[in-house]
N, C-alpha and C. Protein backbone atom coordinates (compact mmCIF):
# COMPACT_ATOMS: atom_id res chain seq x y z
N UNK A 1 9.65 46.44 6.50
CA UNK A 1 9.00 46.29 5.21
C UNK A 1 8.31 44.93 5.17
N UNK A 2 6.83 45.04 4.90
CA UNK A 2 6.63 43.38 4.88
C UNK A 2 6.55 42.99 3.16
N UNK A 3 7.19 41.71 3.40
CA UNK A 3 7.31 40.69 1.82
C UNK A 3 6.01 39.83 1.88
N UNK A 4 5.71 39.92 0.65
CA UNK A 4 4.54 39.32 0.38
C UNK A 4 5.02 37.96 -0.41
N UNK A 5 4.59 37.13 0.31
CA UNK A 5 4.79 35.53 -0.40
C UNK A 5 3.57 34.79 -1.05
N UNK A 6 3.91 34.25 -2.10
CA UNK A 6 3.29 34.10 -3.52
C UNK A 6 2.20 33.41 -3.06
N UNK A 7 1.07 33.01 -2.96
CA UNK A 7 -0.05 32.13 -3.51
C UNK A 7 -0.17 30.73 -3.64
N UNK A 8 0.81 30.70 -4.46
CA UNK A 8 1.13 28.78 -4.72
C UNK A 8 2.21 28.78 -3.79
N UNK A 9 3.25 29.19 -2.80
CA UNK A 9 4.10 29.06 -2.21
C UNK A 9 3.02 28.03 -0.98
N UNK A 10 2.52 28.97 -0.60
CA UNK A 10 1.54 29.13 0.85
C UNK A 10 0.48 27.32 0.20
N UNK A 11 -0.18 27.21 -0.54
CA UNK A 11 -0.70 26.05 -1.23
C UNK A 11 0.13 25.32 -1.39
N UNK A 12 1.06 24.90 -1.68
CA UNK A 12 1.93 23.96 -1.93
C UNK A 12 2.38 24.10 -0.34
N UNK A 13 2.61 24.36 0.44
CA UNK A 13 3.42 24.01 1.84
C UNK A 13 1.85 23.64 2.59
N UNK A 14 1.47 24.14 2.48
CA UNK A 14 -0.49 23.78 2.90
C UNK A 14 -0.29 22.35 2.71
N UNK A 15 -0.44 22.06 1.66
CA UNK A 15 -0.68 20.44 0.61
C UNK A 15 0.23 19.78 1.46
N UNK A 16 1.33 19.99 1.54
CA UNK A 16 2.71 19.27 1.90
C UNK A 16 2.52 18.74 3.64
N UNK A 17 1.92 19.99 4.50
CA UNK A 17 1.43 19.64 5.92
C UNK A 17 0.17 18.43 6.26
N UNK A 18 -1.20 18.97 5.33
CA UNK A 18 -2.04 18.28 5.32
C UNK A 18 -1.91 16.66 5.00
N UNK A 19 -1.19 16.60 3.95
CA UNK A 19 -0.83 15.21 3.36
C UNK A 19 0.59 14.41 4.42
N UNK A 20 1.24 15.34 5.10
CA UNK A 20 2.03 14.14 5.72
C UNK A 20 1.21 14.23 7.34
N UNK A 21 0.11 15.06 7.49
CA UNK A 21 -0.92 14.50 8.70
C UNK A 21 -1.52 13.15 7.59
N UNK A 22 -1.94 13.12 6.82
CA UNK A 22 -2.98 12.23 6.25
C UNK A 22 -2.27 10.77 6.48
N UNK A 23 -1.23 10.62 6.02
CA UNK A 23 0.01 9.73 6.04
C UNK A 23 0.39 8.53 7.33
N UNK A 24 0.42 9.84 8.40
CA UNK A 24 0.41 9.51 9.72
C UNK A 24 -0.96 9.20 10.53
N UNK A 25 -1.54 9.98 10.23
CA UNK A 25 -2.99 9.36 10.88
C UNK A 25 -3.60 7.67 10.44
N UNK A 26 -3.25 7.28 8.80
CA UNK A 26 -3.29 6.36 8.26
C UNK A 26 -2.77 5.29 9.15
N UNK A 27 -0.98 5.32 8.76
CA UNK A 27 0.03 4.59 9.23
C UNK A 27 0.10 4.60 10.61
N UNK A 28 -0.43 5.72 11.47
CA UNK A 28 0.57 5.33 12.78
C UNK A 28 -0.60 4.08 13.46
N UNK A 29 -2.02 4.26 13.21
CA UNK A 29 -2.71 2.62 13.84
C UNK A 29 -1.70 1.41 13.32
N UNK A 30 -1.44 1.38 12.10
CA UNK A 30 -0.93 -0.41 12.07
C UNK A 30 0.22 -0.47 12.25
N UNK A 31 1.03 0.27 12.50
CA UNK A 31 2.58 0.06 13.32
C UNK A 31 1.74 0.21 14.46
N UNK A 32 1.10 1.18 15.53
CA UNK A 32 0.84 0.70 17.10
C UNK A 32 -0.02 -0.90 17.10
N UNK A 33 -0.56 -1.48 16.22
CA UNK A 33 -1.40 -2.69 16.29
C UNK A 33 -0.81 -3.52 15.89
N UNK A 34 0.20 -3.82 15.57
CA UNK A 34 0.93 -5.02 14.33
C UNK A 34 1.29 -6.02 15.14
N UNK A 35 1.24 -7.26 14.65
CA UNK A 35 1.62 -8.35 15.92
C UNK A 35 2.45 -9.07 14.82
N UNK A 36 3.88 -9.57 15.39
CA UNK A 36 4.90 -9.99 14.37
C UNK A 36 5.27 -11.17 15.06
N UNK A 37 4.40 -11.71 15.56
CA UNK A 37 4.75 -13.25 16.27
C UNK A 37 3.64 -14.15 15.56
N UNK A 38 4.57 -14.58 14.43
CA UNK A 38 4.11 -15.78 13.84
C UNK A 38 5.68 -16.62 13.16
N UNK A 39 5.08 -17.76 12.70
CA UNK A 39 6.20 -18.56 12.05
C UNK A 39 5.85 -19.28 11.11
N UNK A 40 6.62 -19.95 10.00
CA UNK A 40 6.43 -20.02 9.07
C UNK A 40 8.00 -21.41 8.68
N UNK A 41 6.88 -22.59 7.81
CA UNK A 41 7.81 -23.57 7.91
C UNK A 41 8.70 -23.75 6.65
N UNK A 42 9.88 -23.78 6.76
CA UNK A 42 10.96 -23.50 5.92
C UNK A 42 11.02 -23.98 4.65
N UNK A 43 10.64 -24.04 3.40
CA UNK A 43 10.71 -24.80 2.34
C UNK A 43 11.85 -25.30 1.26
N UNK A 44 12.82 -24.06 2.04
CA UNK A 44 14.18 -24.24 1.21
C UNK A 44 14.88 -25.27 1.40
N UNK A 45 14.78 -26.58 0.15
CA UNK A 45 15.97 -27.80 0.59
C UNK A 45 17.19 -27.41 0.90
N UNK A 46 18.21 -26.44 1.05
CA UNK A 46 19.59 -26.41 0.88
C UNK A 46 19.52 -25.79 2.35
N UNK A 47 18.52 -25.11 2.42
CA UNK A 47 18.53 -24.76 4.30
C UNK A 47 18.66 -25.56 5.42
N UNK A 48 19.65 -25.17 6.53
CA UNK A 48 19.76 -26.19 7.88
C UNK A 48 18.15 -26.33 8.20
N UNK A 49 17.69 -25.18 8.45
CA UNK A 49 16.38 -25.32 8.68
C UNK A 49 15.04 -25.85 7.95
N UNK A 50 15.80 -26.80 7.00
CA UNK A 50 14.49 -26.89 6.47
C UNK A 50 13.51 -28.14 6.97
N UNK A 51 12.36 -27.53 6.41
CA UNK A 51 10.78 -28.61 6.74
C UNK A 51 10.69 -27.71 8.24
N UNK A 52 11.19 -27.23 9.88
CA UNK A 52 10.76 -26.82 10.69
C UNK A 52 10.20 -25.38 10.65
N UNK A 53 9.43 -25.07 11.41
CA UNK A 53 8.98 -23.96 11.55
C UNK A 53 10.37 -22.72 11.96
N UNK A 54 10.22 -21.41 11.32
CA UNK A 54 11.36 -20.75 11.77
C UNK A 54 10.67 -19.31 12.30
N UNK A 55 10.77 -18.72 12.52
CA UNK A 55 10.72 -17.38 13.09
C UNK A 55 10.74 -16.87 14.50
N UNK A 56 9.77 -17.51 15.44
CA UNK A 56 9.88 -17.07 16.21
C UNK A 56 10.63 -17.94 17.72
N UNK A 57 11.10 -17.58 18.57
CA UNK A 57 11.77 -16.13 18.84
C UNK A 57 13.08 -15.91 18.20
N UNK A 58 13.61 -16.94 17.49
CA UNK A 58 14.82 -17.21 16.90
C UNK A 58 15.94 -15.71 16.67
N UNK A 59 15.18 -15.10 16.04
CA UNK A 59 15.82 -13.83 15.21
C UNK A 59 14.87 -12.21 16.21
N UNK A 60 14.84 -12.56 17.37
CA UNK A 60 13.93 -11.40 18.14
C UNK A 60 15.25 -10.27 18.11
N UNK A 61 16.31 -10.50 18.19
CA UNK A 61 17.38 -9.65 18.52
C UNK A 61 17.95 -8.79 17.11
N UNK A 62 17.33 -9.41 16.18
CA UNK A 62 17.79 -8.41 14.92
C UNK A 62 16.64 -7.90 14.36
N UNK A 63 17.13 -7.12 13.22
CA UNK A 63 16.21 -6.32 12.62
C UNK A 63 16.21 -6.98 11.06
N UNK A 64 14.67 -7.21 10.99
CA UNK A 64 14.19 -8.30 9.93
C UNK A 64 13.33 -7.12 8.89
N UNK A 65 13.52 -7.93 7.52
CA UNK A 65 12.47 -7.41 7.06
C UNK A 65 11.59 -8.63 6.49
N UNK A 66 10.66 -8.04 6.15
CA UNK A 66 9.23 -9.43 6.46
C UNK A 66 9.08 -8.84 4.76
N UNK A 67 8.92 -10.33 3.97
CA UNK A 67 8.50 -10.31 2.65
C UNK A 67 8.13 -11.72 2.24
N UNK A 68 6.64 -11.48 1.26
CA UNK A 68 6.19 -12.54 1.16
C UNK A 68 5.82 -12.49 -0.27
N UNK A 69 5.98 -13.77 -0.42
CA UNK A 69 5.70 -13.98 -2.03
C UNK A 69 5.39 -15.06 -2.43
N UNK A 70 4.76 -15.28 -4.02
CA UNK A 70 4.73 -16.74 -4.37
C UNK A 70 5.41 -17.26 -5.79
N UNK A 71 5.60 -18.07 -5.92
CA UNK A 71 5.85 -18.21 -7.06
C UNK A 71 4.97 -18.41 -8.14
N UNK A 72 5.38 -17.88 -9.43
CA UNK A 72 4.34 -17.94 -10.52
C UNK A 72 3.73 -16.78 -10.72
């Protein structure tokens, strides 16, 4: 017996394929291009590190997350 599946089923899973190609085609250039070797000099007084430059290669062995901000 064949079942007939709805209209918006088939459109909505359509939408859902197309858009996570769109996603990936976007994203996957700047994760393959990203260059994460830079450093950045410490401003926090209460830090051992402060006033020197910190990042690199210091912390190559863990998993960082990179966030930037300013104040104000």
């Amino acid at each position: 017996m064949l079942q007939i599946i709805p209209l918006t089923n088939i459109i909505s899973c359509l939408n859902y394929i197309v858009m996570k190609k769109m996603l990936l085609t976007l994203f996957f250039p700047i994760i393959l291009y990203a260059d994460y070797d830079y450093s950045l000099q410490d401003y926090n007084s209460t830090s051992p590190t402060y006033g020197s430059d910190v990042w690199n290669p210091e912390y190559s062995d863990y998993i960082t997350m990179h966030f930037f901000s300013s104040q104000g």
